[in-house]
C-alpha atoms as a PDB file:
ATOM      1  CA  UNK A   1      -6.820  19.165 -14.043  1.00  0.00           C
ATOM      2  CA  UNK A   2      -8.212  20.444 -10.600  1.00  0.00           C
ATOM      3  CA  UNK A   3      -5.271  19.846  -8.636  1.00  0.00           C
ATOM      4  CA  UNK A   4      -2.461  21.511 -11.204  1.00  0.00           C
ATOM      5  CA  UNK A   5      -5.007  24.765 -11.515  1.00  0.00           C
ATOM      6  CA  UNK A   6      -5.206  25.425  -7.821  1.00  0.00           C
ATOM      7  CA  UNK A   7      -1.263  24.486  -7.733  1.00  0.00           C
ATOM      8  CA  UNK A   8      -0.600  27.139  -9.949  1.00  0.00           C
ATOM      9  CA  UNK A   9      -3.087  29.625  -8.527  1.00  0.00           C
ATOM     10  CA  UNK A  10      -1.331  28.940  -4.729  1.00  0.00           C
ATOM     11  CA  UNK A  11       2.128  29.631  -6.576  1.00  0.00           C
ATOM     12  CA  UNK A  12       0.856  33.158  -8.450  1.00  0.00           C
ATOM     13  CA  UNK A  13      -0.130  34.127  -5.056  1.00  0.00           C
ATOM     14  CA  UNK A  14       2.667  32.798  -2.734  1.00  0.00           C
ATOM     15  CA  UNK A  15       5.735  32.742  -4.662  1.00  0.00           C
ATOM     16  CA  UNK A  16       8.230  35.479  -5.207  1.00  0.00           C
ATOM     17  CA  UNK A  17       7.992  36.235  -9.188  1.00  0.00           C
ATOM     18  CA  UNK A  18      11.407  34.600 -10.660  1.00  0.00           C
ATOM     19  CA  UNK A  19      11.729  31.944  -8.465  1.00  0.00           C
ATOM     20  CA  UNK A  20      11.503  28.792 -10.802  1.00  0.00           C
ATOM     21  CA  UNK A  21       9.217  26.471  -9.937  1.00  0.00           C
ATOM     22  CA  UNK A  22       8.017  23.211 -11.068  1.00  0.00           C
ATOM     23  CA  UNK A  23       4.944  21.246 -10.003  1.00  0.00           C
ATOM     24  CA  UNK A  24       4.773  17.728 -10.631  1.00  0.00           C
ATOM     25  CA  UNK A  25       1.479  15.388 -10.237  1.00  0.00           C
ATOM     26  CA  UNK A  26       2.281  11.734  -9.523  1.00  0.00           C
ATOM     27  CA  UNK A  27       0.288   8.381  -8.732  1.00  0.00           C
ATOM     28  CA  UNK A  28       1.804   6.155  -6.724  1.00  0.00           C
ATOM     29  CA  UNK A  29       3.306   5.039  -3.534  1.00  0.00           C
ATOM     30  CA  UNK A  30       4.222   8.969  -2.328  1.00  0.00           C
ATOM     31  CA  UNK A  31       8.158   7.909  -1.330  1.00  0.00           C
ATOM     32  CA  UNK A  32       8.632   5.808  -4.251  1.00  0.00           C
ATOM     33  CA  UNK A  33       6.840   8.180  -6.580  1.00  0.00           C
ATOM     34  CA  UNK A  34       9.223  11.082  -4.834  1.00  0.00           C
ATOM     35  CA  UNK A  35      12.210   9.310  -4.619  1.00  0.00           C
ATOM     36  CA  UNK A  36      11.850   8.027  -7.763  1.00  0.00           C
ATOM     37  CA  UNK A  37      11.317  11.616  -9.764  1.00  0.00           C
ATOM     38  CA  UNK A  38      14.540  13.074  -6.981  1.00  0.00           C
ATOM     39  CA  UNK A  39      16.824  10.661  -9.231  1.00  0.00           C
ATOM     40  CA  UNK A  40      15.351  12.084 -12.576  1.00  0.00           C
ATOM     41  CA  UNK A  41      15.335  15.671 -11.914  1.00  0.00           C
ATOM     42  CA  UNK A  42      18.199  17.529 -10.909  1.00  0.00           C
ATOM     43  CA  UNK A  43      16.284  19.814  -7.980  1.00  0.00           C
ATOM     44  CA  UNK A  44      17.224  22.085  -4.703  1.00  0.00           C
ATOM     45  CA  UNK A  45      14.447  21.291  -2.828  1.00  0.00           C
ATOM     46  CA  UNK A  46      11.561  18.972  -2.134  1.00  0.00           C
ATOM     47  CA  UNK A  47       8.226  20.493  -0.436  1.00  0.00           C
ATOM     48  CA  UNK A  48       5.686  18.134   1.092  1.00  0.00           C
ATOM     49  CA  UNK A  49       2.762  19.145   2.861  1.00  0.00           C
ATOM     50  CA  UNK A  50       1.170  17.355   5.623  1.00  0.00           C
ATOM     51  CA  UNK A  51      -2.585  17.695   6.798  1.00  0.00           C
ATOM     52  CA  UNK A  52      -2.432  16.422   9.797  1.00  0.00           C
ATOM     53  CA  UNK A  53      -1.755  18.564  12.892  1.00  0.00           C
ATOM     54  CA  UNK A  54      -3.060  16.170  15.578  1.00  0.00           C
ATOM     55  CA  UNK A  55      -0.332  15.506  18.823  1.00  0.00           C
ATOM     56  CA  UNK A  56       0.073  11.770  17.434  1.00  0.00           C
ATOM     57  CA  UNK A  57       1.267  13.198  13.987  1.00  0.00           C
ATOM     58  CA  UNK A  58       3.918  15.346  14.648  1.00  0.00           C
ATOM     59  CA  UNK A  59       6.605  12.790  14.242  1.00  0.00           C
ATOM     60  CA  UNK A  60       6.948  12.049  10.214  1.00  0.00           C
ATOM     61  CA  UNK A  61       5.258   9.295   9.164  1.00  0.00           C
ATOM     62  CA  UNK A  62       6.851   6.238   7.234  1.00  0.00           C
ATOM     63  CA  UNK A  63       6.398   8.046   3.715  1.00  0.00           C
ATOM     64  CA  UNK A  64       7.983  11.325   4.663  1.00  0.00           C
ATOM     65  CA  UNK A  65      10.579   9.735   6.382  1.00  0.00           C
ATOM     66  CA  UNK A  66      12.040   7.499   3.638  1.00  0.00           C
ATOM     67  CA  UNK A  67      11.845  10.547   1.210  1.00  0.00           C
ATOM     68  CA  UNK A  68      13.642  12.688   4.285  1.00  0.00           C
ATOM     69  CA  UNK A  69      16.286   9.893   4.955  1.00  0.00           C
ATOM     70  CA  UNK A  70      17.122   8.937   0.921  1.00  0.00           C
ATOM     71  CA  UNK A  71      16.404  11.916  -0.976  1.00  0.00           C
ATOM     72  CA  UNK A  72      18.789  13.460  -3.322  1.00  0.00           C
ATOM     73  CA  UNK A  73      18.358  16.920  -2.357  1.00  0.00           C
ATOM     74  CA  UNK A  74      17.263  18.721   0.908  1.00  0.00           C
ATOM     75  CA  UNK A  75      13.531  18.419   2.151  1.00  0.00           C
ATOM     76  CA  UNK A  76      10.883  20.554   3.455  1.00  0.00           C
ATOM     77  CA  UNK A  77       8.178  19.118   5.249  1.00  0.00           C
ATOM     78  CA  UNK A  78       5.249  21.928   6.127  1.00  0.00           C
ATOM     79  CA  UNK A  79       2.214  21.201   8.467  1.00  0.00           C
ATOM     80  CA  UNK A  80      -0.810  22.043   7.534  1.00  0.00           C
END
C-alpha cells in the first residue's frame, strides 16, 4: 500500500527512534472510523492532519470536532 509506505517513510524520518508508534489505515466516516478505533485501542494521543490552510478553515471542521469533543484520549490537530 502507497499510503502505509510513505507513512512509514515520514515516521523513519520525523520520529525520535523509540517512540512507539502505530499507524492505522481506515475507510469510513473519519470521526466514526476514529472514534470508533479510540474505544478499541488503549492510546495517548490522536494526530490528525488537516490540508487546508485557507482563513475560512481555521476553525475545525465537523469531523475533527466530534473526534476533539468525544475522544478517549487527548488530540492533536496539525495544519498543513
Amino acid at each position: 500500500m502507497e499510503c502505509k509506505e510513505k507513512l512509514n517513510t515520514f515516521t523513519k524520518e520525523h520520529i525520535t527512534a523509540g517512540i512507539k508508534v502505530r499507524h492505522i489505515i481506515a475507510c469510513g466516516t473519519a470521526h466514526e472510523e476514529i472514534l470508533n478505533l479510540s474505544k478499541k485501542i488503549k492510546c495517548d494521543l490522536f494526530v490528525l492532519g488537516s490540508q487546508r490552510p485557507k482563513a475560512q478553515d481555521f476553525f475545525l471542521g465537523p469531523d475533527f470536532a466530534r473526534v476533539v469533543r468525544q475522544a478517549s484520549c487527548s488530540v492533536l490537530v496539525v495544519r498543513g
